[in-house]
Protein backbone atom coordinates (compact mmCIF):
# COMPACT_ATOMS: atom_id res chain seq x y z
CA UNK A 1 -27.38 9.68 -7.26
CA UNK A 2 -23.50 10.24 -8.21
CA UNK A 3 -20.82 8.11 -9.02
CA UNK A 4 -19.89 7.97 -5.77
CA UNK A 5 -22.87 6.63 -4.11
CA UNK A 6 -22.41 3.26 -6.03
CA UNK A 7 -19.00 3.41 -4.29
CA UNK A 8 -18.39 0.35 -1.52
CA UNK A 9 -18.42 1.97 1.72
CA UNK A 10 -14.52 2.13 2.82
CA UNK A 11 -14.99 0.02 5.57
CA UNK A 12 -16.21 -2.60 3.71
CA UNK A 13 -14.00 -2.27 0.67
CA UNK A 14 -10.98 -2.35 3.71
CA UNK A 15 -12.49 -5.70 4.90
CA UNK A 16 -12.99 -7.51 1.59
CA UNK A 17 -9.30 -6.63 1.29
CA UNK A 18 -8.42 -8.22 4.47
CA UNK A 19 -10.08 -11.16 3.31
CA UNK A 20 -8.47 -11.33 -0.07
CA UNK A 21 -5.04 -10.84 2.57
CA UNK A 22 -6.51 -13.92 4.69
CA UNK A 23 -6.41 -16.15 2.07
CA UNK A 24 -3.03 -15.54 0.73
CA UNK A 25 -1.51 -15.62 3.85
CA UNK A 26 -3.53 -19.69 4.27
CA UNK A 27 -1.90 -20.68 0.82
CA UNK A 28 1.64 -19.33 1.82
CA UNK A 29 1.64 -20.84 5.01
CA UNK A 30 1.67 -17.54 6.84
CA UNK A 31 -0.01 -14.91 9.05
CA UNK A 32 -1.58 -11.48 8.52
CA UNK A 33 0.49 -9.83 10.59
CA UNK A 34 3.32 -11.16 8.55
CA UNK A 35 2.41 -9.91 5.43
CA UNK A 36 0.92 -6.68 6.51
CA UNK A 37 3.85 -4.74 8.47
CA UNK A 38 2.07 -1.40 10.26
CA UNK A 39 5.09 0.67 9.72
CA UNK A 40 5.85 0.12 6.54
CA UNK A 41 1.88 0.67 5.75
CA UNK A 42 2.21 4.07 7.79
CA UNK A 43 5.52 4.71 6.18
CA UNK A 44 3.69 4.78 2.83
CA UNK A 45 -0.28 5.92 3.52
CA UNK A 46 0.86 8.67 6.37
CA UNK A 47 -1.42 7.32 8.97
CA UNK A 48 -0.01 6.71 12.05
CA UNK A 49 1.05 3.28 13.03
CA UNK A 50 -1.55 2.94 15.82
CA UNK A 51 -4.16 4.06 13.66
CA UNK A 52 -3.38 1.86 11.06
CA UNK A 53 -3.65 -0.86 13.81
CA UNK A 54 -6.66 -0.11 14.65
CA UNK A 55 -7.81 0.30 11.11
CA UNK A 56 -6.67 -3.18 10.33
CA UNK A 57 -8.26 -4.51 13.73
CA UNK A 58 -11.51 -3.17 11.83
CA UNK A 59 -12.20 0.40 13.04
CA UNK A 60 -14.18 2.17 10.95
CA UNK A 61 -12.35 4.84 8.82
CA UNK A 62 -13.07 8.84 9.24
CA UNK A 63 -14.60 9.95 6.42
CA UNK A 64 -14.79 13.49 4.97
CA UNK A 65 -17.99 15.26 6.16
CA UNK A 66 -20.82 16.63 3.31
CA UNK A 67 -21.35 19.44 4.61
CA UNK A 68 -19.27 22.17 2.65
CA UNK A 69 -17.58 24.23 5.83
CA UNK A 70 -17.18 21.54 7.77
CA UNK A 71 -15.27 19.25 4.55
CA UNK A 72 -13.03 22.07 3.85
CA UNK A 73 -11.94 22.05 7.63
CA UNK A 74 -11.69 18.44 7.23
CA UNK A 75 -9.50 18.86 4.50
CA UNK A 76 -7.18 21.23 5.93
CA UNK A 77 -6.58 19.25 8.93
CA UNK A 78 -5.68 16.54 6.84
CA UNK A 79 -3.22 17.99 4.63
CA UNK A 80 -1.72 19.45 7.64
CA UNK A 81 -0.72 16.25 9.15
CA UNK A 82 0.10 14.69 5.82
CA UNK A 83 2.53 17.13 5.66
CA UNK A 84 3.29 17.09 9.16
CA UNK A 85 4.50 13.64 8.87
CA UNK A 86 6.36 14.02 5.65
CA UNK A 87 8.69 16.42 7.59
CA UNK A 88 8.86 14.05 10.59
CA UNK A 89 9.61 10.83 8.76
CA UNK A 90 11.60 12.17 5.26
CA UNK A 91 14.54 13.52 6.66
CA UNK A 92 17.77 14.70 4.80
CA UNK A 93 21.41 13.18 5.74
CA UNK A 94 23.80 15.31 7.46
CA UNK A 95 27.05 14.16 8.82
CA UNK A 96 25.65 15.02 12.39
CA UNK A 97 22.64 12.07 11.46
CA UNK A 98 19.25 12.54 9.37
CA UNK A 99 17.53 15.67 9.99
CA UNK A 100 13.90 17.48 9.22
CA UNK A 101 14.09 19.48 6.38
CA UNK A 102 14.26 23.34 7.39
CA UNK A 103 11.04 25.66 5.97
CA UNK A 104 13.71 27.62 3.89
CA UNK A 105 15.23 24.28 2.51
CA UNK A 106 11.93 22.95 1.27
CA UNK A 107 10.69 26.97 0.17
CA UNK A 108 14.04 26.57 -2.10
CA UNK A 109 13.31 23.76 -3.49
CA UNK A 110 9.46 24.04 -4.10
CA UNK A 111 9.00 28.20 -4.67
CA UNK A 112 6.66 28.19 -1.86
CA UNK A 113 7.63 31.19 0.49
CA UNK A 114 8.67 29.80 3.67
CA UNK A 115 5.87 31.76 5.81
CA UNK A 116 3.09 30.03 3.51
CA UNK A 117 5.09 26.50 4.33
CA UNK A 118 4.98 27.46 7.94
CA UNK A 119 1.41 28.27 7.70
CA UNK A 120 0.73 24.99 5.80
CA UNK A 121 1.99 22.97 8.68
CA UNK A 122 0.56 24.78 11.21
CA UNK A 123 -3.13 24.47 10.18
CA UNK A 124 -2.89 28.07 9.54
CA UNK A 125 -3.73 27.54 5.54
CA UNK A 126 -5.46 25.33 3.19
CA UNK A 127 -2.80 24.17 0.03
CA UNK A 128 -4.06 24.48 -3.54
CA UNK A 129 -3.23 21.50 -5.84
CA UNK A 130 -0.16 23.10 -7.63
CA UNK A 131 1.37 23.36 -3.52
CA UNK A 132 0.29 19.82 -2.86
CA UNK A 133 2.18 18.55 -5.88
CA UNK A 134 5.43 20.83 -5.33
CA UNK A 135 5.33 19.57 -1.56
CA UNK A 136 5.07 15.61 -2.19
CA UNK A 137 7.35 15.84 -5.41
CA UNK A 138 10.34 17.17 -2.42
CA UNK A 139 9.28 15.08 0.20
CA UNK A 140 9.46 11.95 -2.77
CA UNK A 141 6.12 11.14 -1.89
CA UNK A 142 3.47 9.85 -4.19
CA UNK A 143 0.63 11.92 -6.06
CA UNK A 144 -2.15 12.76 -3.50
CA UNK A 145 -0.30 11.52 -0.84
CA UNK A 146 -1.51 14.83 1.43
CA UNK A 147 -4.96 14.66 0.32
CA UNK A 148 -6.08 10.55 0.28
CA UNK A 149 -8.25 10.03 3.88
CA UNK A 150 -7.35 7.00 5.83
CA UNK A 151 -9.73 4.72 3.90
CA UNK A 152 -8.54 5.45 0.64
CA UNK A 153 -5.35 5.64 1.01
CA UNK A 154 -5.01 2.01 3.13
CA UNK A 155 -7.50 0.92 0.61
CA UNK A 156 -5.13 1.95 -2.39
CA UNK A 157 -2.24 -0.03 -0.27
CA UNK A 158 -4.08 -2.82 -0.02
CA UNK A 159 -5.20 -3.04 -3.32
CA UNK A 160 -1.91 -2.58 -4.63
CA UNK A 161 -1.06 -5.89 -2.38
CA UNK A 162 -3.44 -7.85 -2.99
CA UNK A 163 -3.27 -7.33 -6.86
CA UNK A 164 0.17 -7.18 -7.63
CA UNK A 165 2.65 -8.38 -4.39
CA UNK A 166 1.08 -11.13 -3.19
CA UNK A 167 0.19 -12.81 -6.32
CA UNK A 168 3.75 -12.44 -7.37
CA UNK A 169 4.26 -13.93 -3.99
CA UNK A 170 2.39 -16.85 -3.98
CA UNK A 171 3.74 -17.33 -7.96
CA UNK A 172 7.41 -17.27 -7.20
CA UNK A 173 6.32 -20.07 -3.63
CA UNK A 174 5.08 -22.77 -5.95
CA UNK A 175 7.33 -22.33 -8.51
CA UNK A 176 10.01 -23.13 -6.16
CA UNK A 177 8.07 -25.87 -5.07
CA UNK A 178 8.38 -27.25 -8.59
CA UNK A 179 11.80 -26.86 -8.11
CA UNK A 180 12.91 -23.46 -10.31
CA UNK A 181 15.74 -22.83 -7.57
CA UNK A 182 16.08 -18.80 -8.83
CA UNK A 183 12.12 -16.75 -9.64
CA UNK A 184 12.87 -13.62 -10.85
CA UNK A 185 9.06 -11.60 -11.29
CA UNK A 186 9.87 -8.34 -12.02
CA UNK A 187 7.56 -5.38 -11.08
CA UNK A 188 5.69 -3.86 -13.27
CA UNK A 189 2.99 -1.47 -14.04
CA UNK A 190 1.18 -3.78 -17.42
CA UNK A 191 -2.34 -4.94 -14.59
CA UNK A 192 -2.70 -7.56 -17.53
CA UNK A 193 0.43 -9.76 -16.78
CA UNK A 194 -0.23 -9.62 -13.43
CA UNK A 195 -3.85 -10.73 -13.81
CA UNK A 196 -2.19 -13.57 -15.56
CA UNK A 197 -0.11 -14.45 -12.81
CA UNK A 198 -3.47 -14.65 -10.76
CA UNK A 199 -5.21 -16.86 -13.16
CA UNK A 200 -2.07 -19.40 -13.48
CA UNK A 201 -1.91 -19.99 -9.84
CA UNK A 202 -4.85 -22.51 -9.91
CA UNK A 203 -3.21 -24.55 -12.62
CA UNK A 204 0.00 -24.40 -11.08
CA UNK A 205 -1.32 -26.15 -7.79
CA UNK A 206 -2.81 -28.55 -9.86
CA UNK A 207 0.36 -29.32 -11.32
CA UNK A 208 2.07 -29.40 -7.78
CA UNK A 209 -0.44 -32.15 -7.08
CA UNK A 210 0.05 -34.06 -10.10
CA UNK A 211 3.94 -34.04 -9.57
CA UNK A 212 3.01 -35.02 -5.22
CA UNK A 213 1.30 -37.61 -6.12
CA UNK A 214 3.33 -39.21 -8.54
CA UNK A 215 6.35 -39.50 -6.07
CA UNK A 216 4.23 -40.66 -3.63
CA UNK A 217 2.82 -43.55 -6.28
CA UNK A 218 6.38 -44.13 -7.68
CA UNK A 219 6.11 -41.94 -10.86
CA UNK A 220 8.91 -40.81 -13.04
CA UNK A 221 10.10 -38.40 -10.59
CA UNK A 222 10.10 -40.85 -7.86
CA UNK A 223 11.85 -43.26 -9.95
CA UNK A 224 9.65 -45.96 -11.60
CA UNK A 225 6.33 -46.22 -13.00
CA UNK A 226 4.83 -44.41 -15.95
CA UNK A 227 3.33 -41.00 -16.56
């Protein structure tokens, strides 16, 4: 058994997610929907916007087969409409509007011949790792970008929600419920201060209580009474 047999199943590792997504969206007062937006998740995985709805709605994610021919066809396929969809939704500014990049533009720019970029987006060829990189370095696209399948590559935007956004959300919402009127929480790449930012949230709703329930008894900040 490998490494990646004690790997959740995507599915399930998409779901827990969701959940973790549930129950931020309870404590901020808001909706799924409203804190997941489908084209900005397509926008950034490459899966198309009703996929991702469906995805989200709990269909199970297409997985790359085991068996050798059939993965490398799998693969191909997928890189191809990565790639596909980089050209389609990265497009260049001209004074005519924003425009798809032309094959001898991005064979310029990446020292890929323009037939083998042609081939690429046809399906025609399979891209070796140094082509991948070139490709989603021009397009401004991240790392494995062309090669992630649906599950891990919602499952990497999730995660990146759920550990770093949305904490920083829900931080910055009671913190202007104590009253700071300006939260600056910077991004950052340091997982420790944002696991810190995760375990302060409890004892900052226990503080919101404690200040809730002294106005409502009369406390200091309601203008008699003692600590």
């Amino acid at each position: 058994m490998n490494a990646a047999d004690h790997q959740p199943a995507p599915g399930h590792e998409i779901a827990r997610l969701l959940a973790d997504v549930d129950a931020y969206a309870l404590r901020l007062g808001t909706s799924r929907g409203r804190l997941l937006d489908v084209v900005l998740i397509s926008r950034a995985t490459g899966i198309e916007p009703e996929r991702v709805r469906a995805l989200l709605a709990g269909e199970l994610p297409e997985e790359e087969p085991r068996e050798k021919n059939a993965r490398e066809g799998f693969r191909k396929a997928l890189f191809q409409q990565r790639l596909r969809f980089l050209q389609r939704t990265r497009l260049k500014e001209t004074p005519a509007g924003k425009e798809p990049y032309g094959l001898r533009e991005i064979s310029r720019a990446t020292g890929i011949s323009a037939q083998h970029v042609s081939n690429l987006l046809n399906g025609e060829r399979g891209a070796n790792h140094d082509h991948a990189a070139r490709l989603e370095l021009f397009f401004r696209a991240p790392e494995g970008f062309c090669s992630r399948t649906e599950g891990a590559a919602l499952i990497a935007y999730l995660r990146r929600m759920v550990h770093e956004d949305l904490p920083k959300l829900a931080t910055r919402a009671v913190l202007q419920e104590l009253g700071a009127r300006s939260v600056a929480l910077r991004s950052t790449a340091d997982g420790a201060q944002i696991d810190t930012l995760r375990d302060l949230l409890p004892a900052l709703d226990e503080l919101v209580k404690v200040i809730q329930g002294r106005k409502a008894g009369g406390g200091p900040e309601g203008g008699g009474g003692r600590p």
